[in-house]
C-alpha atoms as a PDB file:
ATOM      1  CA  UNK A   1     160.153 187.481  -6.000  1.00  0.00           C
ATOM      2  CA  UNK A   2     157.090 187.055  -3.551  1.00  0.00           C
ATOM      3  CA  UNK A   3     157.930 183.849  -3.121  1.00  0.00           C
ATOM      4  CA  UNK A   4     161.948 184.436  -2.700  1.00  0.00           C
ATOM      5  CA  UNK A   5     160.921 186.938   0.412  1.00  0.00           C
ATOM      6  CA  UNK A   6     158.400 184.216   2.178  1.00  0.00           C
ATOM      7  CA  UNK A   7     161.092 181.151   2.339  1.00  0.00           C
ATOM      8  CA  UNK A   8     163.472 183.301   4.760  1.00  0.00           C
ATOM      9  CA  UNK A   9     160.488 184.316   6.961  1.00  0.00           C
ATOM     10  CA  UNK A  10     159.556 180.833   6.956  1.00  0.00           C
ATOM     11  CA  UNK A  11     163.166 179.501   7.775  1.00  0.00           C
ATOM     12  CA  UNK A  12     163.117 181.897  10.689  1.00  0.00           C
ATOM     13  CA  UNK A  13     159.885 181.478  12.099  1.00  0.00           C
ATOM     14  CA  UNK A  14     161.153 177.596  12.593  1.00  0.00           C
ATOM     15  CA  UNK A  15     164.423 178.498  13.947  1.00  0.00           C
ATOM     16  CA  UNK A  16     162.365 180.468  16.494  1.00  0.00           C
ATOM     17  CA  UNK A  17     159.816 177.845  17.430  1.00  0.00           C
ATOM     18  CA  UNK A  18     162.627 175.405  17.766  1.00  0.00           C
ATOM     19  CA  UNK A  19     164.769 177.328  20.492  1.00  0.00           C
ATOM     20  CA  UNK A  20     161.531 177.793  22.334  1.00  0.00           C
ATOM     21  CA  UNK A  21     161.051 174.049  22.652  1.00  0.00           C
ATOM     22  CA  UNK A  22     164.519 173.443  23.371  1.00  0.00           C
ATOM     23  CA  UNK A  23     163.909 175.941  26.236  1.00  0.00           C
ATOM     24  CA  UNK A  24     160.919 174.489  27.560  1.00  0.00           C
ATOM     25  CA  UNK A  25     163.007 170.753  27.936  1.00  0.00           C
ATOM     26  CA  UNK A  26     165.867 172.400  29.368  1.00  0.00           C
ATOM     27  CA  UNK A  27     163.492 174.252  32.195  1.00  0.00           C
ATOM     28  CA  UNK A  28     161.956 170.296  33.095  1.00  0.00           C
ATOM     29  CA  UNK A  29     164.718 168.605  34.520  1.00  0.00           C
ATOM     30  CA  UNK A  30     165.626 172.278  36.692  1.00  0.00           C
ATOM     31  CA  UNK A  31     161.889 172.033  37.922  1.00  0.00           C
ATOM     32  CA  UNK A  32     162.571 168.115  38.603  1.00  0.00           C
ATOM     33  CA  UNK A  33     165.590 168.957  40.507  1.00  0.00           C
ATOM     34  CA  UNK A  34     164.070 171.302  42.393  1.00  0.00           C
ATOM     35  CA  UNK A  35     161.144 169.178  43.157  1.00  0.00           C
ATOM     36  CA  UNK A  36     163.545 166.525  44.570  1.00  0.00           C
ATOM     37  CA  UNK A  37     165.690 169.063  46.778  1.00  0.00           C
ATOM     38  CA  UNK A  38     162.780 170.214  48.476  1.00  0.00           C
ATOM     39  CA  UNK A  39     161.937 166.341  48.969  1.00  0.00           C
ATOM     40  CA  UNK A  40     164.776 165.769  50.504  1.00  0.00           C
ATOM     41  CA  UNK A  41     164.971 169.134  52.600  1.00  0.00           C
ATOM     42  CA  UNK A  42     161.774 167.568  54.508  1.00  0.00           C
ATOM     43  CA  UNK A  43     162.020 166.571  57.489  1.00  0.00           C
ATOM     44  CA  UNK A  44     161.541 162.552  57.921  1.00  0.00           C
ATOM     45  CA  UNK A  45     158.338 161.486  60.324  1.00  0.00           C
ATOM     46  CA  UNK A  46     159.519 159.338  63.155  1.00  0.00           C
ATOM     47  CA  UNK A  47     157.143 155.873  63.511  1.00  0.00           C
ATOM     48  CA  UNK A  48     154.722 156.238  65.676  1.00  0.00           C
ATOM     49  CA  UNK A  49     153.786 154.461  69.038  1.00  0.00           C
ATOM     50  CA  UNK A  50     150.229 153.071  69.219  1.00  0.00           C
ATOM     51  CA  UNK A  51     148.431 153.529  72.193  1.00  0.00           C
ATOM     52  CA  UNK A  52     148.063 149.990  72.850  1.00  0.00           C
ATOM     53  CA  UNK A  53     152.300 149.866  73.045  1.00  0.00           C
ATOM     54  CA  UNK A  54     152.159 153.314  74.911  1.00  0.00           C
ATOM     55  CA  UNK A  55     149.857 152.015  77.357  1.00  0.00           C
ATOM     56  CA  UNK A  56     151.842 148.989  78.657  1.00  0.00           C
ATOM     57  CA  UNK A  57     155.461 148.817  80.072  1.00  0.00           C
ATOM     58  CA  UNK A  58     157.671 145.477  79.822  1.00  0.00           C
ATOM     59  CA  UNK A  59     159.148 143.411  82.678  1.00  0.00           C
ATOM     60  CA  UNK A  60     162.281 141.025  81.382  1.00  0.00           C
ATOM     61  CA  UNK A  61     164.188 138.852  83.366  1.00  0.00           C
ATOM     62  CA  UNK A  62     167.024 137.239  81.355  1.00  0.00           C
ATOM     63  CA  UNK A  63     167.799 135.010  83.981  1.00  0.00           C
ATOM     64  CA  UNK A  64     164.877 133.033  83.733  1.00  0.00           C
ATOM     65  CA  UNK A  65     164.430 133.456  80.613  1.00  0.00           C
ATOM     66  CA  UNK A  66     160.749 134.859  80.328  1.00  0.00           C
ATOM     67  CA  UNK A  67     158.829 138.575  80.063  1.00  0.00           C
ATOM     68  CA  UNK A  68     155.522 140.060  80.634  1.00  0.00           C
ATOM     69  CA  UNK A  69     153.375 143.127  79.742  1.00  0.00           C
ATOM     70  CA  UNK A  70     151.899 145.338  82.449  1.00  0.00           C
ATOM     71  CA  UNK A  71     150.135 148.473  82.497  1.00  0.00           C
ATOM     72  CA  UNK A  72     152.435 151.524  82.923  1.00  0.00           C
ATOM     73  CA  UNK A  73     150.288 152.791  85.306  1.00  0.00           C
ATOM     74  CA  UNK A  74     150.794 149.918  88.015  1.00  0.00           C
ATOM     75  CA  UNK A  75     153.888 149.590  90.216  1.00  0.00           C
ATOM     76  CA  UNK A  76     156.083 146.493  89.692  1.00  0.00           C
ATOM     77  CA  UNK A  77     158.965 145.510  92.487  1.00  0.00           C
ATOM     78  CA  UNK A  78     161.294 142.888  91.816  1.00  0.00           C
ATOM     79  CA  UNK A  79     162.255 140.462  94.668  1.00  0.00           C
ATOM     80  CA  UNK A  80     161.833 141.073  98.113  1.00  0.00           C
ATOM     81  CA  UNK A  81     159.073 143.566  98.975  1.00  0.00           C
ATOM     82  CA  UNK A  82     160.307 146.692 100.500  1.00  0.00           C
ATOM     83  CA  UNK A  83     156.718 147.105 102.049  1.00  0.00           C
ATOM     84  CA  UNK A  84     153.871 144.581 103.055  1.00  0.00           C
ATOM     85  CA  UNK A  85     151.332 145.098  99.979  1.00  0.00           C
ATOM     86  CA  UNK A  86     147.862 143.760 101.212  1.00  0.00           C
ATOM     87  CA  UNK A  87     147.376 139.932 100.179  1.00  0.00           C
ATOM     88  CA  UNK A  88     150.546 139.493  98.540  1.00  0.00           C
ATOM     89  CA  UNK A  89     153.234 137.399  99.901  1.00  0.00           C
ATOM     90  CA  UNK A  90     156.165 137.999 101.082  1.00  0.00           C
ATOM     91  CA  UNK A  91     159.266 135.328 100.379  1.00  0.00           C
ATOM     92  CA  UNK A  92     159.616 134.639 103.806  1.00  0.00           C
ATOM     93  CA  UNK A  93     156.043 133.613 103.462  1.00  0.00           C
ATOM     94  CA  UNK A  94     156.107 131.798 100.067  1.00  0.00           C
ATOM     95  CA  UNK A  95     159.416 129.937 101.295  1.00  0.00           C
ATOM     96  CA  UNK A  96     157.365 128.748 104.034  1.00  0.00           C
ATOM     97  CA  UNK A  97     154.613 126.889 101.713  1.00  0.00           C
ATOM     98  CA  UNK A  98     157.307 126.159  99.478  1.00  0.00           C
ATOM     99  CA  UNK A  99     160.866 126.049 100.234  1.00  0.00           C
ATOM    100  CA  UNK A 100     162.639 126.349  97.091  1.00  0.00           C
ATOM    101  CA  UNK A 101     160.822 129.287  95.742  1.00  0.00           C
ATOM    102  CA  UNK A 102     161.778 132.497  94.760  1.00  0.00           C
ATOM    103  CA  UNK A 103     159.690 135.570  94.371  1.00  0.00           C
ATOM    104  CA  UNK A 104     160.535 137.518  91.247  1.00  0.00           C
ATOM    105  CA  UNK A 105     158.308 140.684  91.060  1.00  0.00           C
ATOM    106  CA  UNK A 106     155.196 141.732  92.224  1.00  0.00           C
ATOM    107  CA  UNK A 107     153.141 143.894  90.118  1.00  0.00           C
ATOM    108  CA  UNK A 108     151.022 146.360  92.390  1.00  0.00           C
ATOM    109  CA  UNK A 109     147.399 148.349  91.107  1.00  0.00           C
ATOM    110  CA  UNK A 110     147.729 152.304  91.973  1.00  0.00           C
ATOM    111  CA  UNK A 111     144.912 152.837  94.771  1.00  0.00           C
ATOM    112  CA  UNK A 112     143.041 154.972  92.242  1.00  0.00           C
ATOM    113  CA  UNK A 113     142.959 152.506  89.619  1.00  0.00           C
ATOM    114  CA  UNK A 114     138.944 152.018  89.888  1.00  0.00           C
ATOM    115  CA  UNK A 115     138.148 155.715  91.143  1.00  0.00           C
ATOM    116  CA  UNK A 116     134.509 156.217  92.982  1.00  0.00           C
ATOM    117  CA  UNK A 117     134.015 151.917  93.616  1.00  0.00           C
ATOM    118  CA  UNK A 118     134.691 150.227  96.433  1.00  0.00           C
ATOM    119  CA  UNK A 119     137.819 148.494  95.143  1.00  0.00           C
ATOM    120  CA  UNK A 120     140.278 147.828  97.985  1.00  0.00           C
ATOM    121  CA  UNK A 121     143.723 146.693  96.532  1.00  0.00           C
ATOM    122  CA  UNK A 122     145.172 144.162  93.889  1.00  0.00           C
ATOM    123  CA  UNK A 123     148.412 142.410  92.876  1.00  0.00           C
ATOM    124  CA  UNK A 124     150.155 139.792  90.728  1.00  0.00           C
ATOM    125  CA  UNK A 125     153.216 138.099  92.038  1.00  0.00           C
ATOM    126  CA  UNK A 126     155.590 136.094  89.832  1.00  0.00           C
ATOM    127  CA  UNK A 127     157.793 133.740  90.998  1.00  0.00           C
ATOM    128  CA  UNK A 128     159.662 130.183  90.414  1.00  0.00           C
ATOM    129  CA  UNK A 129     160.616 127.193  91.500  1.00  0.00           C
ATOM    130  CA  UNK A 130     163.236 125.304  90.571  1.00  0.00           C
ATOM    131  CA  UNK A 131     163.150 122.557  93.002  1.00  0.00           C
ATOM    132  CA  UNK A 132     160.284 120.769  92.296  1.00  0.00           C
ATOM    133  CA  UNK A 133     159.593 118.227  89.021  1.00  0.00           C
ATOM    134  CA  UNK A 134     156.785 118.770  86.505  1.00  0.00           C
ATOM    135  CA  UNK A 135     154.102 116.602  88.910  1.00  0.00           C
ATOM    136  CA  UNK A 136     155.238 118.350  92.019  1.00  0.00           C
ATOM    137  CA  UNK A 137     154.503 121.516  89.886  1.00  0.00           C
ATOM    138  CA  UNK A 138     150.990 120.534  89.067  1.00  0.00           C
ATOM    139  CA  UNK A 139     150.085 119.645  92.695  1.00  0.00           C
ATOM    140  CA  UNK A 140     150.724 122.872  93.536  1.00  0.00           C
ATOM    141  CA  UNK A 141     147.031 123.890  92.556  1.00  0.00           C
ATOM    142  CA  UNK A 142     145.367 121.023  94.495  1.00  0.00           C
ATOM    143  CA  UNK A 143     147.541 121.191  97.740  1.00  0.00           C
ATOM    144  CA  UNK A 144     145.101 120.999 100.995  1.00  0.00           C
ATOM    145  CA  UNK A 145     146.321 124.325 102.375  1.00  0.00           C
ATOM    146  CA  UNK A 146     145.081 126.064  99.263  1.00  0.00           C
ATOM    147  CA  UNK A 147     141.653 125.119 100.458  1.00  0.00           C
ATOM    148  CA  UNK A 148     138.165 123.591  99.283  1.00  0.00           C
ATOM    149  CA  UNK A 149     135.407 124.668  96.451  1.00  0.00           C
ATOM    150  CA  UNK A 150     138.509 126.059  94.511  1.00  0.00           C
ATOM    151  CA  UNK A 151     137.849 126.849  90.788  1.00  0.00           C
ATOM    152  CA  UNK A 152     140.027 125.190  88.248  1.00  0.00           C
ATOM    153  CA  UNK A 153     141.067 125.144  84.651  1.00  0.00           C
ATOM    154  CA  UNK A 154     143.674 125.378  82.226  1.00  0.00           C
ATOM    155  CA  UNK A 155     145.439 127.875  79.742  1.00  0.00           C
ATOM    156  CA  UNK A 156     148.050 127.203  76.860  1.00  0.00           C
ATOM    157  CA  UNK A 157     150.770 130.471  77.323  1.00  0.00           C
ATOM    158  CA  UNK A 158     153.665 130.218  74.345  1.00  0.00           C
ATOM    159  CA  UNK A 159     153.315 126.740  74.276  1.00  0.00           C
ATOM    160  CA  UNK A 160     153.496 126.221  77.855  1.00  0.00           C
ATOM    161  CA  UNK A 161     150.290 124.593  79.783  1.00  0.00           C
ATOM    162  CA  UNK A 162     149.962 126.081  83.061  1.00  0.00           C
ATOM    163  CA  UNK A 163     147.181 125.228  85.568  1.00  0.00           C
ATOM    164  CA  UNK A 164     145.249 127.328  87.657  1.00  0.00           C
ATOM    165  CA  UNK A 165     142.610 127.140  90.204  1.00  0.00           C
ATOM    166  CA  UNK A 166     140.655 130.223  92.134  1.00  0.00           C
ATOM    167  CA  UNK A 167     138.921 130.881  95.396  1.00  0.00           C
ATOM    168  CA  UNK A 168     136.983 133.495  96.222  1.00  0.00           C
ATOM    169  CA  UNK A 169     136.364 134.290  99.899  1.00  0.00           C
ATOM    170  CA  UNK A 170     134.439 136.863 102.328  1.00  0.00           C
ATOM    171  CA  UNK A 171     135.118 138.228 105.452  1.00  0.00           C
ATOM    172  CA  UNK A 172     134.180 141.606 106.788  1.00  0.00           C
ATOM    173  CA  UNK A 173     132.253 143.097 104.305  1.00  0.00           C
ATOM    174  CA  UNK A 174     135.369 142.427 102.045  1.00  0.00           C
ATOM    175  CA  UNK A 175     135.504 139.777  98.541  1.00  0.00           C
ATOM    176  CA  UNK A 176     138.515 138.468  98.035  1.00  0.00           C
ATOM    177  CA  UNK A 177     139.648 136.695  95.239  1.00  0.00           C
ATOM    178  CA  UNK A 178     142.511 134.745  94.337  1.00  0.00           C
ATOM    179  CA  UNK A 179     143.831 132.335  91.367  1.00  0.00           C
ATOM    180  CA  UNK A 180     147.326 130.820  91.240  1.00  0.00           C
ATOM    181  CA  UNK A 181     149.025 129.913  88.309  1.00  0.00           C
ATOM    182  CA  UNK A 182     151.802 127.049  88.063  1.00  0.00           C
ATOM    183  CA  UNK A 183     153.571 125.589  84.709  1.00  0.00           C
ATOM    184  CA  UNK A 184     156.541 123.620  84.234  1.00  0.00           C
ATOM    185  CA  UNK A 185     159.377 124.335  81.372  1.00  0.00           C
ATOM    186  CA  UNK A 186     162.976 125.032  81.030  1.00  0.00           C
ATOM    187  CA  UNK A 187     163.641 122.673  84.462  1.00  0.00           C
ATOM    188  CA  UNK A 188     161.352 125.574  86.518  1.00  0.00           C
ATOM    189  CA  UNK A 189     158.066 125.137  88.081  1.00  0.00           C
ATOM    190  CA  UNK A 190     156.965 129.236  86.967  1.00  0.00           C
ATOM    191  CA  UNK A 191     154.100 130.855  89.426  1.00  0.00           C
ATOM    192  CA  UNK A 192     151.297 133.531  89.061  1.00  0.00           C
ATOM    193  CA  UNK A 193     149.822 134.894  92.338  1.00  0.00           C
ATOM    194  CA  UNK A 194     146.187 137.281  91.292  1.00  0.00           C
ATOM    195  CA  UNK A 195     144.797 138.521  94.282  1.00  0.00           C
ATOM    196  CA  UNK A 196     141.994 141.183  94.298  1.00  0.00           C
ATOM    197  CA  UNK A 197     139.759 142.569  96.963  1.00  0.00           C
ATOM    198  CA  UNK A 198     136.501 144.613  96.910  1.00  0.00           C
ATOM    199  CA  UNK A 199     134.683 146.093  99.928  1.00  0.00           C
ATOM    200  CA  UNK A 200     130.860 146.844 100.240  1.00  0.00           C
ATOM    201  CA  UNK A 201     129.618 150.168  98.932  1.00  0.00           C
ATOM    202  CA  UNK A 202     127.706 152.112 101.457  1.00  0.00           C
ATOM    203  CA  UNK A 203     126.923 155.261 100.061  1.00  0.00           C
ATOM    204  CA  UNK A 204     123.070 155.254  99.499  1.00  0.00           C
ATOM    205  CA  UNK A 205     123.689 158.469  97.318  1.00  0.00           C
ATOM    206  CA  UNK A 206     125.346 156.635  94.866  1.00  0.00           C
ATOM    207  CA  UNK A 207     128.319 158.382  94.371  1.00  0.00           C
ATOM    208  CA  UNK A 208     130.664 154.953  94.645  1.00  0.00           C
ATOM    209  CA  UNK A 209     130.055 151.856  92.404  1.00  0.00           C
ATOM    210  CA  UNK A 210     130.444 148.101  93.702  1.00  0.00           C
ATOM    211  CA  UNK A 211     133.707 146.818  92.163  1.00  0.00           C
ATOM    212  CA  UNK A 212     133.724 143.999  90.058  1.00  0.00           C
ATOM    213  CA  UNK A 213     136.630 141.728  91.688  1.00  0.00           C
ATOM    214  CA  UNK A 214     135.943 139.198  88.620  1.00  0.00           C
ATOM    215  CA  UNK A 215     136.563 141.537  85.901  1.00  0.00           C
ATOM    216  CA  UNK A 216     139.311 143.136  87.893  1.00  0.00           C
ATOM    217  CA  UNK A 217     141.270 139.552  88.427  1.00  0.00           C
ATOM    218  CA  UNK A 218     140.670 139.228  84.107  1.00  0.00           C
ATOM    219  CA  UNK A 219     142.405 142.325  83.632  1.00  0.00           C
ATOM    220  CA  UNK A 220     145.492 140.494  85.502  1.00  0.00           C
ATOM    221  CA  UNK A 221     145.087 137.560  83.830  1.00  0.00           C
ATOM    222  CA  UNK A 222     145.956 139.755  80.412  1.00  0.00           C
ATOM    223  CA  UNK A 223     149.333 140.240  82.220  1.00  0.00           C
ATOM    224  CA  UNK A 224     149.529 136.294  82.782  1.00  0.00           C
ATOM    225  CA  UNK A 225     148.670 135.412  79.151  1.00  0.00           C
ATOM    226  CA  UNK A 226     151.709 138.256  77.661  1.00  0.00           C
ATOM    227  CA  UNK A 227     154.256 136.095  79.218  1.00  0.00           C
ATOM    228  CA  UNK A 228     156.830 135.609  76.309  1.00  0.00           C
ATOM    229  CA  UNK A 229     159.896 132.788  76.692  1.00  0.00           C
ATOM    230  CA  UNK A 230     162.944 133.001  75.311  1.00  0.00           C
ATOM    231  CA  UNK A 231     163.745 130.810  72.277  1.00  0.00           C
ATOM    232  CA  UNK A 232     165.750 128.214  74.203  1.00  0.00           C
ATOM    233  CA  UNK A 233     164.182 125.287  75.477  1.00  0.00           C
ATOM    234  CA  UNK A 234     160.483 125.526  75.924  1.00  0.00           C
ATOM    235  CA  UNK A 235     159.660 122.971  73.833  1.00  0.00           C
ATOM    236  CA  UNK A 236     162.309 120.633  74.654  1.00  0.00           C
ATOM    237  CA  UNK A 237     161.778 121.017  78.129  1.00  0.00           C
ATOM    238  CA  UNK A 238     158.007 120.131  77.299  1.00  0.00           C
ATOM    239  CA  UNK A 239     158.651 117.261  75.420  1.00  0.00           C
ATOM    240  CA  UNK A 240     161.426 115.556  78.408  1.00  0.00           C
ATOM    241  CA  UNK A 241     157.845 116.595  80.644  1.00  0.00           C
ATOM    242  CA  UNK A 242     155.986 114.079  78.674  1.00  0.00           C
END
């Protein structure tokens, strides 16, 4: 009889364990589901800018077929300057040294760019040329009226070999430097204008820095080198060059 009474204790005591379990895997996939609602309730991160991309702005021009980077900090104009910006041309003045070209923007560094130094102004001017042939182009940088004891090298941009050549000049108490850019492609002759000038520092107390116009014309030269061309004809235009 003992053993009669145990085997419906037992029989219950596994019916018991047995809706517990059952229990326990039902409560899983409610947990899951919660889990993923609340996933999905969160609100999505947007990508981030780097500094690098926050610290530069972007100058297109679809007609010519070609961008640039630029701090966002310096003033760009496009065409004609509204007001004479110290050693930058004018058109009136580049169509005088070269008829058939056009000034497309000027990019201008903020007064307080290089605060306590005795930095004076800077600019980069863009512009093109589309009446002149690849040669014509590349005489540009050894023309008489650019001078003697002119600097001169080379630089690859996208595929595109441009020339350059600099001077650097004094008068007043004043450097100035300047380097001109010139490459052919696409049928244009395309043209950099870097000018930068320093004054003297005269404050014995040292409170203002001499400028470094050298390193100053480099940092323009980054905006040079970030010129991007559009997909078209770059290289066949290089190639009809040779």
């Amino acid at each position: 009889m003992i053993q009669w009474k145990a085997f419906p204790v037992l029989i219950l005591s596994v019916s018991v364990l047995g809706l517990a379990g059952c229990s326990g895997r039902a409560a899983a996939p409610e947990k899951n589901a919660h889990r993923e609602a609340t996933a999905s309730q969160s609100p999505r991160t947007a990508p981030k800018t780097t500094p690098r991309e926050a610290a530069f702005s972007v100058y297109n021009d679809p007609e010519y077929g070609v961008s640039f980077r630029y701090p966002r900090n310096y003033a760009l104009e496009e065409g004609e300057l509204e007001e004479p910006v110290p050693g930058a041309r004018s058109q009136a003045e580049l169509a005088d040294e070269q008829p058939g070209a056009v000034l497309v923007a000027t990019v201008v560094i903020p007064e307080d760019a290089y605060p306590n130094t005795s930095f004076s102004g800077g600019s980069l001017q863009f512009a093109v040329d589309a009446s002149l042939m690849p040669q014509s182009c590349k005489e540009l940088l050894v023309d008489p009226g650019h001078g003697t004891g002119r600097r001169t090298g080379s630089a690859n941009i996208q595929g595109v070999l441009f020339g350059w050549s600099e001077e650097t000049t004094e008068e007043a108490g004043t450097e100035s430097v300047e380097r001109d850019y010139a490459g052919y492609a696409n049928g244009r002759c395309y043209e950099f204008f870097v000018h930068v000038a320093v004054g003297e520092t005269g404050n014995s107390e040292g409170l203002e820095k001499q400028a470094d116009a050298k390193k100053i014309v480099r940092h323009l030269d980054k905006i040079v080198s970030s010129l991007q061309w559009e997909a078209k004809q770059a290289v066949a235009t290089e190639k009809a060059a040779e």
